[in-house]
Structures are given as structure tokens and as C-alpha cells.
C-alpha atoms as a PDB file:
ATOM      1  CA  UNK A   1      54.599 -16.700  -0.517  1.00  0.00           C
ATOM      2  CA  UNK A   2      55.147 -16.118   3.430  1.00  0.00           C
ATOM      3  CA  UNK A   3      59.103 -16.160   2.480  1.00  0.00           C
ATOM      4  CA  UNK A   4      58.678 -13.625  -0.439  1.00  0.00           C
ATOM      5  CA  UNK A   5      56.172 -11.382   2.213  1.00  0.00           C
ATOM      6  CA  UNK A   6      58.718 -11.892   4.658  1.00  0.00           C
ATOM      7  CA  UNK A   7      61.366 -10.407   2.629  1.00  0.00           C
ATOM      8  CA  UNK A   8      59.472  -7.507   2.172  1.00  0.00           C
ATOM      9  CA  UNK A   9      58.860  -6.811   5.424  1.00  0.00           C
ATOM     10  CA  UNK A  10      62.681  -7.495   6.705  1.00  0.00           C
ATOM     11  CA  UNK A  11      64.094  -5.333   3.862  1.00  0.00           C
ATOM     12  CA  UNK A  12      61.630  -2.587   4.937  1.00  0.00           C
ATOM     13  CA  UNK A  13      62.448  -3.259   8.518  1.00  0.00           C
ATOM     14  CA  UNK A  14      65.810  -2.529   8.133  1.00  0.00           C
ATOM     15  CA  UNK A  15      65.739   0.737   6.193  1.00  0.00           C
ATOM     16  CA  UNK A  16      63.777   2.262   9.136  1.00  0.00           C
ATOM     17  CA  UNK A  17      66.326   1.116  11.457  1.00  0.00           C
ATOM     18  CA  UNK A  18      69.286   1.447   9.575  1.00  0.00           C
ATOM     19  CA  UNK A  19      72.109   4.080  11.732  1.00  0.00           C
ATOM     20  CA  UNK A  20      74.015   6.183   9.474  1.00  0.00           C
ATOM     21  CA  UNK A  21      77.261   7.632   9.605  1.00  0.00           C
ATOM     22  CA  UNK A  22      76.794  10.399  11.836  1.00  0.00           C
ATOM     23  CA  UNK A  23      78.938  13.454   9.437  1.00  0.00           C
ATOM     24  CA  UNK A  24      76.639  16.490   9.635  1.00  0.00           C
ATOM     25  CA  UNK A  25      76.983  18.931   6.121  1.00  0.00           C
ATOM     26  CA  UNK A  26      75.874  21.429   5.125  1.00  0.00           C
ATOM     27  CA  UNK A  27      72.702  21.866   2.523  1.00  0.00           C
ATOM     28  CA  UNK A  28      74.956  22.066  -0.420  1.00  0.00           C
ATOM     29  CA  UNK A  29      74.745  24.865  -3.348  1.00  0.00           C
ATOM     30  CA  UNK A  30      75.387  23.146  -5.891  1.00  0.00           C
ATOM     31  CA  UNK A  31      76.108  24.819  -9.616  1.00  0.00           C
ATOM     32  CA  UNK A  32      77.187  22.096 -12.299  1.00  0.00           C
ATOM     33  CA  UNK A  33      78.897  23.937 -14.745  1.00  0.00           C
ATOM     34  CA  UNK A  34      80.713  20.551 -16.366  1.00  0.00           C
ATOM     35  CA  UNK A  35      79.255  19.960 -20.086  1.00  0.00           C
ATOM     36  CA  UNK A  36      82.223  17.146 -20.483  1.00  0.00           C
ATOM     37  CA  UNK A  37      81.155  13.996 -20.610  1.00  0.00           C
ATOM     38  CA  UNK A  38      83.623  10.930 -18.580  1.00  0.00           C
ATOM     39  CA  UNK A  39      82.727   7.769 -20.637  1.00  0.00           C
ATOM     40  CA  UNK A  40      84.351   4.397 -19.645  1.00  0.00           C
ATOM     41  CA  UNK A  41      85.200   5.492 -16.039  1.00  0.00           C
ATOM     42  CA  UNK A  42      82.963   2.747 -14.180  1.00  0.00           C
ATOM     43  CA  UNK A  43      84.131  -0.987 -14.456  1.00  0.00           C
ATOM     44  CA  UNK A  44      87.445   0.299 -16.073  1.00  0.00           C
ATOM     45  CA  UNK A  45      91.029  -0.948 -15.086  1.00  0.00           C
ATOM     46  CA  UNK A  46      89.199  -2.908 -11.739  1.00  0.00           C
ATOM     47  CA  UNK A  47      92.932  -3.380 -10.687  1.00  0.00           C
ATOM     48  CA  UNK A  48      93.700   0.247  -9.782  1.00  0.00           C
ATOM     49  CA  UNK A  49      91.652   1.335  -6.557  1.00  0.00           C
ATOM     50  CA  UNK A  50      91.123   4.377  -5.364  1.00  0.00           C
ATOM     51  CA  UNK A  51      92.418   5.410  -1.913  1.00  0.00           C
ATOM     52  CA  UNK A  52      90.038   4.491   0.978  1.00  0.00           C
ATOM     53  CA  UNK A  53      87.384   6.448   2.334  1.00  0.00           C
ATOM     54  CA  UNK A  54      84.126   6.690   3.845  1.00  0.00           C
ATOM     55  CA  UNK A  55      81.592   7.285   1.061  1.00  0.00           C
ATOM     56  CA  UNK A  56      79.289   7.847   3.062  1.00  0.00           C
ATOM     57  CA  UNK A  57      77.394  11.030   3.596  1.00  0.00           C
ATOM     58  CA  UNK A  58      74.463  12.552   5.934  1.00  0.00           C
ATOM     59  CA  UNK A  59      72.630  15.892   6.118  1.00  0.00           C
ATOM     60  CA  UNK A  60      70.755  17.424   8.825  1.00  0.00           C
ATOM     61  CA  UNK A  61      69.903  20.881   8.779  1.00  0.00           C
ATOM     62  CA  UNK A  62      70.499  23.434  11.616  1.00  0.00           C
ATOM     63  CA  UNK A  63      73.287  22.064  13.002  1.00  0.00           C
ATOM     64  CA  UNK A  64      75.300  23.616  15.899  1.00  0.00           C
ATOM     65  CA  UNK A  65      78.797  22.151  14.385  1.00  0.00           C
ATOM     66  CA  UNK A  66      78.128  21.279  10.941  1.00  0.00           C
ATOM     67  CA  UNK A  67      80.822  19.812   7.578  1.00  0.00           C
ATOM     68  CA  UNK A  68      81.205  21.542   4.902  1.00  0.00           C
ATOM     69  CA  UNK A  69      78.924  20.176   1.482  1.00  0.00           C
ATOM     70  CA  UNK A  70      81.040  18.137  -0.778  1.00  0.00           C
ATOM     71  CA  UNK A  71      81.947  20.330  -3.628  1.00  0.00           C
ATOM     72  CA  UNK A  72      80.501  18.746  -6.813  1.00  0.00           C
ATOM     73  CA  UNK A  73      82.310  20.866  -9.230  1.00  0.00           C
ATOM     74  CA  UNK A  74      85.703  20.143  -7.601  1.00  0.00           C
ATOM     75  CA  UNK A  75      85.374  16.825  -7.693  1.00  0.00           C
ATOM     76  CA  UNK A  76      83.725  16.521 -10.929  1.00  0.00           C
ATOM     77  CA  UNK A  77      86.932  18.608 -12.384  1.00  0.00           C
ATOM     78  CA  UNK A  78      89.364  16.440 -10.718  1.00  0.00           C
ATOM     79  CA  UNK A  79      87.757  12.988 -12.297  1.00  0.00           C
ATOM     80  CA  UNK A  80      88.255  14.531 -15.709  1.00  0.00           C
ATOM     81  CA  UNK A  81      91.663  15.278 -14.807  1.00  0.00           C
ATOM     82  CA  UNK A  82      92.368  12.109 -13.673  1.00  0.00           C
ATOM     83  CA  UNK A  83      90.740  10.516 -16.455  1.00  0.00           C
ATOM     84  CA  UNK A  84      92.753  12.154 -18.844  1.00  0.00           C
ATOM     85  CA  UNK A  85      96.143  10.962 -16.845  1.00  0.00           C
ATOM     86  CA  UNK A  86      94.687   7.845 -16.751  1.00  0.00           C
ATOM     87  CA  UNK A  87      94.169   7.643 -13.679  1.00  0.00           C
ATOM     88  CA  UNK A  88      90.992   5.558 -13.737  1.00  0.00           C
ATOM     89  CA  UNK A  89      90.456   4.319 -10.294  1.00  0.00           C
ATOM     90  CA  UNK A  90      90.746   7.966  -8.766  1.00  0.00           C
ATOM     91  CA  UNK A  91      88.864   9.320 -11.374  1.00  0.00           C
ATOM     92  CA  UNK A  92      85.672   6.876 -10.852  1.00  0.00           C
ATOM     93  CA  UNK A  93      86.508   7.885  -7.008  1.00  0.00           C
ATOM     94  CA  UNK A  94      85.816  11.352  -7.867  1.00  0.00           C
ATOM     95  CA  UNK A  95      82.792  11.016  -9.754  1.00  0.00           C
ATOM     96  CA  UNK A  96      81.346   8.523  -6.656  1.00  0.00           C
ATOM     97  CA  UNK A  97      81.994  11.783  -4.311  1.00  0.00           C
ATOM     98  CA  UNK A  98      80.210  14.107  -6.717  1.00  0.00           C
ATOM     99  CA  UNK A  99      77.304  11.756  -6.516  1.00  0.00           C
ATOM    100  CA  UNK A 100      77.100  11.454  -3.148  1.00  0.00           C
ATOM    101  CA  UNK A 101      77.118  15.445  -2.674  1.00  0.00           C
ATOM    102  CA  UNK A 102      74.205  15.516  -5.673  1.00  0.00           C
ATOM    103  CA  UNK A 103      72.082  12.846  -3.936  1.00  0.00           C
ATOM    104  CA  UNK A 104      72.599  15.134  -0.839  1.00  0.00           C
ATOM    105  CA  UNK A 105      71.105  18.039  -2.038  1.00  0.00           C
ATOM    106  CA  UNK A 106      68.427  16.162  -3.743  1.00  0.00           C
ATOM    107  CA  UNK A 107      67.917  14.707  -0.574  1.00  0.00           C
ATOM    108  CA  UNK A 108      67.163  18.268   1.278  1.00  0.00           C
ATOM    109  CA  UNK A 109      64.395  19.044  -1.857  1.00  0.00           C
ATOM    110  CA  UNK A 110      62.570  16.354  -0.899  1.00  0.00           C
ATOM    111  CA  UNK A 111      62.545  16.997   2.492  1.00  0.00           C
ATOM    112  CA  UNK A 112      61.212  20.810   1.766  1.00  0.00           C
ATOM    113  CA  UNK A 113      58.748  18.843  -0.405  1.00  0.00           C
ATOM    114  CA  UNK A 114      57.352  16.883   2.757  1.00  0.00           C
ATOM    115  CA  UNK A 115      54.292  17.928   4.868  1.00  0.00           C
ATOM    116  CA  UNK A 116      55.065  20.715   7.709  1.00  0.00           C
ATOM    117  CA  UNK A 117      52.451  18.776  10.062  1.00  0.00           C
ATOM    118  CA  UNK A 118      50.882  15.191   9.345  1.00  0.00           C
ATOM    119  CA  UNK A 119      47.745  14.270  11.455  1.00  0.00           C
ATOM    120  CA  UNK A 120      48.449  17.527  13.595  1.00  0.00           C
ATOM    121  CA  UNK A 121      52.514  16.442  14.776  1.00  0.00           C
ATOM    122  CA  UNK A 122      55.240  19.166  14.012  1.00  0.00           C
ATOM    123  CA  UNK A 123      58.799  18.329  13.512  1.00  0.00           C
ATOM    124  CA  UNK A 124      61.984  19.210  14.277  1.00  0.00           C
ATOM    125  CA  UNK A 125      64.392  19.662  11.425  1.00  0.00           C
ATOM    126  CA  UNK A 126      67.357  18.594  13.927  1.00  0.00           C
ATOM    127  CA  UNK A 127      66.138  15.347  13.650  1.00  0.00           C
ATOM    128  CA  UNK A 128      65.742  15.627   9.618  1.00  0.00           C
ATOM    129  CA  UNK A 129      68.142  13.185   7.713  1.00  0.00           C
ATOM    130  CA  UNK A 130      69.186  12.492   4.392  1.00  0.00           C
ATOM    131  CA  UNK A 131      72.084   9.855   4.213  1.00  0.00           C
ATOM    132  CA  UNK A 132      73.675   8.856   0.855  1.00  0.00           C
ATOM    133  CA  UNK A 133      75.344   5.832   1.197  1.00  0.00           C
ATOM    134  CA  UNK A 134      76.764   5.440  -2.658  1.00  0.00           C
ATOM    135  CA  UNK A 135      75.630   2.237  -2.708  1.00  0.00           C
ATOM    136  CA  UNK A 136      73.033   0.298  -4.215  1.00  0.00           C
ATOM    137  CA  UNK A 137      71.405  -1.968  -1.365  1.00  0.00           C
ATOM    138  CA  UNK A 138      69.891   1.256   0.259  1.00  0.00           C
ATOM    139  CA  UNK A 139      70.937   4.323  -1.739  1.00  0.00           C
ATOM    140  CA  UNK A 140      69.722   7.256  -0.524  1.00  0.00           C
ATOM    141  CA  UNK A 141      67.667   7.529   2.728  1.00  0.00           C
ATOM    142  CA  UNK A 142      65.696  10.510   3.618  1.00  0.00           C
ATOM    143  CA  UNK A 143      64.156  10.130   6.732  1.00  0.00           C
ATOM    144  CA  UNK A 144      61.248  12.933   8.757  1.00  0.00           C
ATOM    145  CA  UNK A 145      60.171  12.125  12.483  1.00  0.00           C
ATOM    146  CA  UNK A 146      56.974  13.780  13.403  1.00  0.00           C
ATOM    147  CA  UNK A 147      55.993  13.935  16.965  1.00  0.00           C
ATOM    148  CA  UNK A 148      53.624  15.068  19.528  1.00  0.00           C
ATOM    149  CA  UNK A 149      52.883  13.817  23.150  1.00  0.00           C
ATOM    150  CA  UNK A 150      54.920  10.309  22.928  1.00  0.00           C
ATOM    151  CA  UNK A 151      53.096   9.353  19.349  1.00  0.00           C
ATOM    152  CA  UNK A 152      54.982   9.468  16.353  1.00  0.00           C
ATOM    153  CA  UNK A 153      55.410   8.891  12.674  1.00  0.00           C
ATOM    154  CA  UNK A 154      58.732   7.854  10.973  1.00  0.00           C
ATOM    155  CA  UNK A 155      59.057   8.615   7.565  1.00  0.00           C
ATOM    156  CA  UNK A 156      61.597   7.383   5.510  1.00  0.00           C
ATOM    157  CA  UNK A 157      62.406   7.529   1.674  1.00  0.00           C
ATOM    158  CA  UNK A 158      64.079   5.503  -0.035  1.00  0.00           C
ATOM    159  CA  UNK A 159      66.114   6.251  -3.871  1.00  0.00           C
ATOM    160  CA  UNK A 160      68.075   3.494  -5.642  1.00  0.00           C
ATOM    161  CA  UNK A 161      67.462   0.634  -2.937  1.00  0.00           C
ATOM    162  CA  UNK A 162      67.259  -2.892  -3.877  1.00  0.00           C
ATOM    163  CA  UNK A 163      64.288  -3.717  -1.221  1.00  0.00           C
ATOM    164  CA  UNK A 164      62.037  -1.980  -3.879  1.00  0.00           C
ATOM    165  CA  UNK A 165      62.016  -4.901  -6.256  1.00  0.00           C
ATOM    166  CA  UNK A 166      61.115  -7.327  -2.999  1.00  0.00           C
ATOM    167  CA  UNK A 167      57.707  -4.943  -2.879  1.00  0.00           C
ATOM    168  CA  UNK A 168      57.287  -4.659  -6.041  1.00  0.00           C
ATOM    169  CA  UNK A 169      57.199  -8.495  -6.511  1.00  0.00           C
ATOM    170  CA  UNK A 170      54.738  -9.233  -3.871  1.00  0.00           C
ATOM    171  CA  UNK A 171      52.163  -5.672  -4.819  1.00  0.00           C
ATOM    172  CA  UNK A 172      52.069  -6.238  -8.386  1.00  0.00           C
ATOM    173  CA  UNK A 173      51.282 -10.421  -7.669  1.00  0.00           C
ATOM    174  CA  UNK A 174      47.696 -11.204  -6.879  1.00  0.00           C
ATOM    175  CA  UNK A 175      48.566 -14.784  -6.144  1.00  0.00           C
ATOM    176  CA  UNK A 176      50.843 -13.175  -3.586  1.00  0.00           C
ATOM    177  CA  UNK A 177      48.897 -10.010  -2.426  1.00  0.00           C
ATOM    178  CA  UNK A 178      45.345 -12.348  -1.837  1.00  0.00           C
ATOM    179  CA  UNK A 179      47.096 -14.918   0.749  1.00  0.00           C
ATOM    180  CA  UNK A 180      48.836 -14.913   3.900  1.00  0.00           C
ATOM    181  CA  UNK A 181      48.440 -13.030   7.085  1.00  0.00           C
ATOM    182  CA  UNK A 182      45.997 -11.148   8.047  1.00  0.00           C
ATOM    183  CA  UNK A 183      47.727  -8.612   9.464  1.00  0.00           C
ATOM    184  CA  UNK A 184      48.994  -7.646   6.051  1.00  0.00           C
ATOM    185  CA  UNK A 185      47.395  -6.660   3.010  1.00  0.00           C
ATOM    186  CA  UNK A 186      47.724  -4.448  -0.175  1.00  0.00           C
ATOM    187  CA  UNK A 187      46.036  -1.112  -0.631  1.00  0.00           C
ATOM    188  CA  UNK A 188      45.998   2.062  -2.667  1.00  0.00           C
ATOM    189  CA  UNK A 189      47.079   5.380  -2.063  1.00  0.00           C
ATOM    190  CA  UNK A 190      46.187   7.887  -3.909  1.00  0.00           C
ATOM    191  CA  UNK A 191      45.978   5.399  -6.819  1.00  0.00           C
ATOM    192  CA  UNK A 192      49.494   3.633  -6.087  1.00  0.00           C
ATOM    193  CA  UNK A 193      49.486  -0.055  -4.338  1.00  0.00           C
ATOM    194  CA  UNK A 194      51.157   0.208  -0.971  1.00  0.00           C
ATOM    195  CA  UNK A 195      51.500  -2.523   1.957  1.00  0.00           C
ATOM    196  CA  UNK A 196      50.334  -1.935   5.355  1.00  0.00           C
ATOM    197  CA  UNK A 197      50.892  -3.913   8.370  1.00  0.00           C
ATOM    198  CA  UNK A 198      49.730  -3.817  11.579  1.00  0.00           C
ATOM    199  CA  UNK A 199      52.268  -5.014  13.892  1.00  0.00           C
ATOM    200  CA  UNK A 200      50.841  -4.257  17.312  1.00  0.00           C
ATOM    201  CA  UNK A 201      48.011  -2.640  18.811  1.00  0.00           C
ATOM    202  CA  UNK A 202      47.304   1.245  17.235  1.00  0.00           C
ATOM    203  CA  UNK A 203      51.089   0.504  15.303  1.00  0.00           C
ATOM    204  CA  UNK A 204      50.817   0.348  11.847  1.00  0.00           C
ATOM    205  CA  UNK A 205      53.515   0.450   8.927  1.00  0.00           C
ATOM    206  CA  UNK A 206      52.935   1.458   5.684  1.00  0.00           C
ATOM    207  CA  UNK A 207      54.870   1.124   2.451  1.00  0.00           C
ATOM    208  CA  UNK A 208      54.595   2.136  -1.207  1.00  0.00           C
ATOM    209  CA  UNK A 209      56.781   1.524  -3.539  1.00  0.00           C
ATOM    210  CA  UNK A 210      57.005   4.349  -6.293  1.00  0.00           C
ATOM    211  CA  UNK A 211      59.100   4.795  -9.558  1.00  0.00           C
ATOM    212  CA  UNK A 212      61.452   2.406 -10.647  1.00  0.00           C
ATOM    213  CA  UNK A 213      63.516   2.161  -8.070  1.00  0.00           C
ATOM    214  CA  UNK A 214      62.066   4.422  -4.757  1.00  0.00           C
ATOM    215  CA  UNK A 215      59.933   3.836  -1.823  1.00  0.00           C
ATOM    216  CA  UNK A 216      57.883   5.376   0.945  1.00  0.00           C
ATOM    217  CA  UNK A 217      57.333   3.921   4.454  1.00  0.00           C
ATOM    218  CA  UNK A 218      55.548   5.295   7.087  1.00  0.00           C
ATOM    219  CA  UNK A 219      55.720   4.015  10.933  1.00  0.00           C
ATOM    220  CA  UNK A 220      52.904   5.227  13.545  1.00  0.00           C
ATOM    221  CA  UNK A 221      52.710   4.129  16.972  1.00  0.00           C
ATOM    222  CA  UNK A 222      49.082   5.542  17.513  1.00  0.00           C
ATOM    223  CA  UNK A 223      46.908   5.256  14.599  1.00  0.00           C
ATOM    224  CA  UNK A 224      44.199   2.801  16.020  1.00  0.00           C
ATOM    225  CA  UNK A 225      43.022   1.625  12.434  1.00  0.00           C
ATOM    226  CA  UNK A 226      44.555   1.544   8.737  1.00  0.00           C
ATOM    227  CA  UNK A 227      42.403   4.503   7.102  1.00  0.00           C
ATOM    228  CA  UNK A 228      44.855   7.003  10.138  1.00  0.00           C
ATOM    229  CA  UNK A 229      47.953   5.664   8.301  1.00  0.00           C
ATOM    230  CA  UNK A 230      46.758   5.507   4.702  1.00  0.00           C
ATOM    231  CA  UNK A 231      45.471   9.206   5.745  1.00  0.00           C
ATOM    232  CA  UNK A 232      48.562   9.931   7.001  1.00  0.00           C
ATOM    233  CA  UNK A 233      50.812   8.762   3.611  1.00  0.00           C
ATOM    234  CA  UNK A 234      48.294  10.864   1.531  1.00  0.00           C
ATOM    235  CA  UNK A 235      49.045  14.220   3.108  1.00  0.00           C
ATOM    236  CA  UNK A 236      52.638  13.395   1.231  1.00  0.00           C
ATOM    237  CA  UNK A 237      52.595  15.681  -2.372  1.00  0.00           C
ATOM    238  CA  UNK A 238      53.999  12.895  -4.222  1.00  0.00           C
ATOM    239  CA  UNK A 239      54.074  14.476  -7.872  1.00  0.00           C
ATOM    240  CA  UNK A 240      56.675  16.715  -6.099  1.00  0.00           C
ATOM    241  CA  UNK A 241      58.951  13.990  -4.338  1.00  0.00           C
ATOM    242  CA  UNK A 242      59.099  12.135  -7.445  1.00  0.00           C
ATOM    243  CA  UNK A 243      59.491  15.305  -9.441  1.00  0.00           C
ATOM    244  CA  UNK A 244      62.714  15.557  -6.931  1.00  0.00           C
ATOM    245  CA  UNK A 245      63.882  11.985  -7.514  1.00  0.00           C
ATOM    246  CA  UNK A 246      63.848  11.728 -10.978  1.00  0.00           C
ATOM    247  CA  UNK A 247      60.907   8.895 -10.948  1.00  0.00           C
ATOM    248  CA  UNK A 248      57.719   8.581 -13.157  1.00  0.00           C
END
């Protein structure tokens, strides 16, 4: 059980700390106007690889020097045109890069969807984030610092990451959620099981996994007891996040 816990924790560890490729974009406009549909473009003709690049995108807003958005439509055009050369490797290439530049703009909805204050802190949309990695161990990260006076709370969200099933195993397991440290147990928030943990004095993390394949976490320096963070998760309008993410 400790191992499975453990797990958890490490995987949830790591998307708070995780450092992203720092490419600042633009909030994208995007307008799909593609009704054609590319079937057999993923796991087709492995040989053939597309040229290399970095996949990976972020987004902060407000930028002094700031990339333009990936432009969905152009790639989506060119991985149709590929396809039909048979070009398979740069088409599925394309239709990565239009993915990442949708998961960006979703990305910037949900952080609109967050809280302007939680527990009184502000924020400063310089330090707002959303990082889509086009892959599936993390996804895409969204990620809110609010701040006041040296105390904090991170907030990250995470779509399409593979730490969610760790949670999920050890939440939805009463043999797993009854035993084990103290200084971890299994609530609810606003009727959803999350995890909180209190790793040092007044620092607690909190995580709820939501969906099928998304999670919340929540990191405060300051809140001397568990109700401040569960507080703290609830001021989150989570009918509109998952609204954003596609999740039930």
C-alpha cells in the first residue's frame, strides 16, 4: 500500500515541479473550418518519421516578447495534404502540431475559468502557464500561482496525464485509502474524493483527481489546518474547468 501511496505522491510531486520549455505564444484564435476527416494517420508506416522538432508548447499571457500561436488550420490543411501524397509520417506530424496549438487554447479557457483571488491572494497572469507537452505522461499542464506576503498557493491542472490512474487507484480503494500515514488521508470536495497531505508545518497539498483522465493539485505554504486547503480547492468552479476539458 505505502508503495502504491508513494506513487501517488511522487507522480504528483513531479507535475508541480516539472520546468517547461520556456516558448512564450500567443492566446491563439483558433477557427477550425476542416470537416475532412484523416483516418489511419497514427501508427501508420512507423518507418517514415517526421522531421525533428520540439513539440512542445507553453502559453503565458502578457508577454513583453511573445511567439506567434500555432496555426491550427495550417497545419491541419497540410496533414491532409500530406496524407493524400502519402506522406504519412509528416502528415501525423502535422496533426501532433494542431493538437498542441488546440490544447493551448483550451489551456487559456481554463485559466479564465479559475478564481481571480483564493483565500484573499491575487495573481499575476505573467506567471500564468499552460504547457502542452503532446505527450501522454503529463499532457497538458495549466498551472496559477497565487500570492500575497511570502504565502502562496500553486495550482496546477493536469489533462491526459498518466499520474491520474496512480490516484485514482489508491481514492477509489478503501483497503488503500483506510491505512498508512497519518499525514495522508482521503477527503471530499465538493462531492469528489481528493488526497491531502500535510507535508510540513501550515504546508498542505491537495489533489483530486477528476474525469477520466485530469487532475487538480493545490500547494499552500500557510494554511495551518486541512479545512484552509479543502476551502481553498472549493473556490475552483469545477463544472466549468471540466466543461473546458472535455471531462464528465
Amino acid at each position: 500500500m505505502r508503495r502504491i501511496l508513494g506513487m501517488v505522491l511522487l507522480a504528483c510531486t513531479l507535475c508541480l515541479y516539472i520546468t517547461p520549455v520556456q516558448a512564450q505564444i500567443k492566446k491563439p484564435k483558433i477557427k477550425l473550418n476542416k470537416n475532412k476527416l484523416l483516418k489511419g494517420i497514427l501508427g501508420e508506416d512507423e518507418a517514415e518519421k517526421p522531421k525533428e522538432a520540439d513539440k512542445t508548447a507553453t502559453g503565458k499571457k502578457k508577454m513583453s516578447s511573445e511567439m506567434e500561436p500555432i496555426d491550427v488550420n495550417a497545419n491541419i490543411s497540410d496533414a491532409s495534404r500530406f496524407y493524400d501524397s502519402k506522406q504519412y509520417g509528416e502528415s501525423r506530424f502535422a496533426i501532433q502540431q494542431a493538437i498542441v496549438g488546440i490544447e493551448v487554447e483550451i489551456g487559456h479557457k481554463v485559466l479564465d475559468a479559475l478564481p481571480g483571488t483564493v483565500q484573499g491572494m491575487g495573481f499575476s497572469q505573467d506567471d500564468d502557464q499552460v504547457v502542452s507537452t503532446g505527450m501522454g505522461f503529463v499532457g497538458l499542464l495549466i498551472s496559477r500561482r497565487y500570492e500575497e506576503g511570502g504565502n502562496f498557493i500553486a495550482t496546477q491542472i493536469a489533462n491526459n496525464a498518466a499520474m491520474v490512474s496512480a490516484a485514482n487507484l489508491y481514492i477509489s480503494n478503501p483497503a488503500y485509502a483506510s491505512q498508512g500515514d497519518t499525514n495522508v488521508k482521503v477527503v471530499r470536495v465538493n462531492g469528489e474524493r481528493a488526497v491531502v497531505e500535510l507535508t510540513s508545518n501550515d504546508h498542505f497539498k491537495i489533489s483530486m483527481p477528476f474525469g477520466q483522465s485530469s487532475i487538480i493539485m493545490m500547494d499552500c505554504n500557510y494554511c495551518e489546518t486541512e479545512k484552509v486547503a479543502i476551502a481553498a480547492l472549493e473556490q475552483v468552479d469545477m463544472v466549468k474547468v471540466k466543461s473546458y476539458l472535455g471531462e464528465q
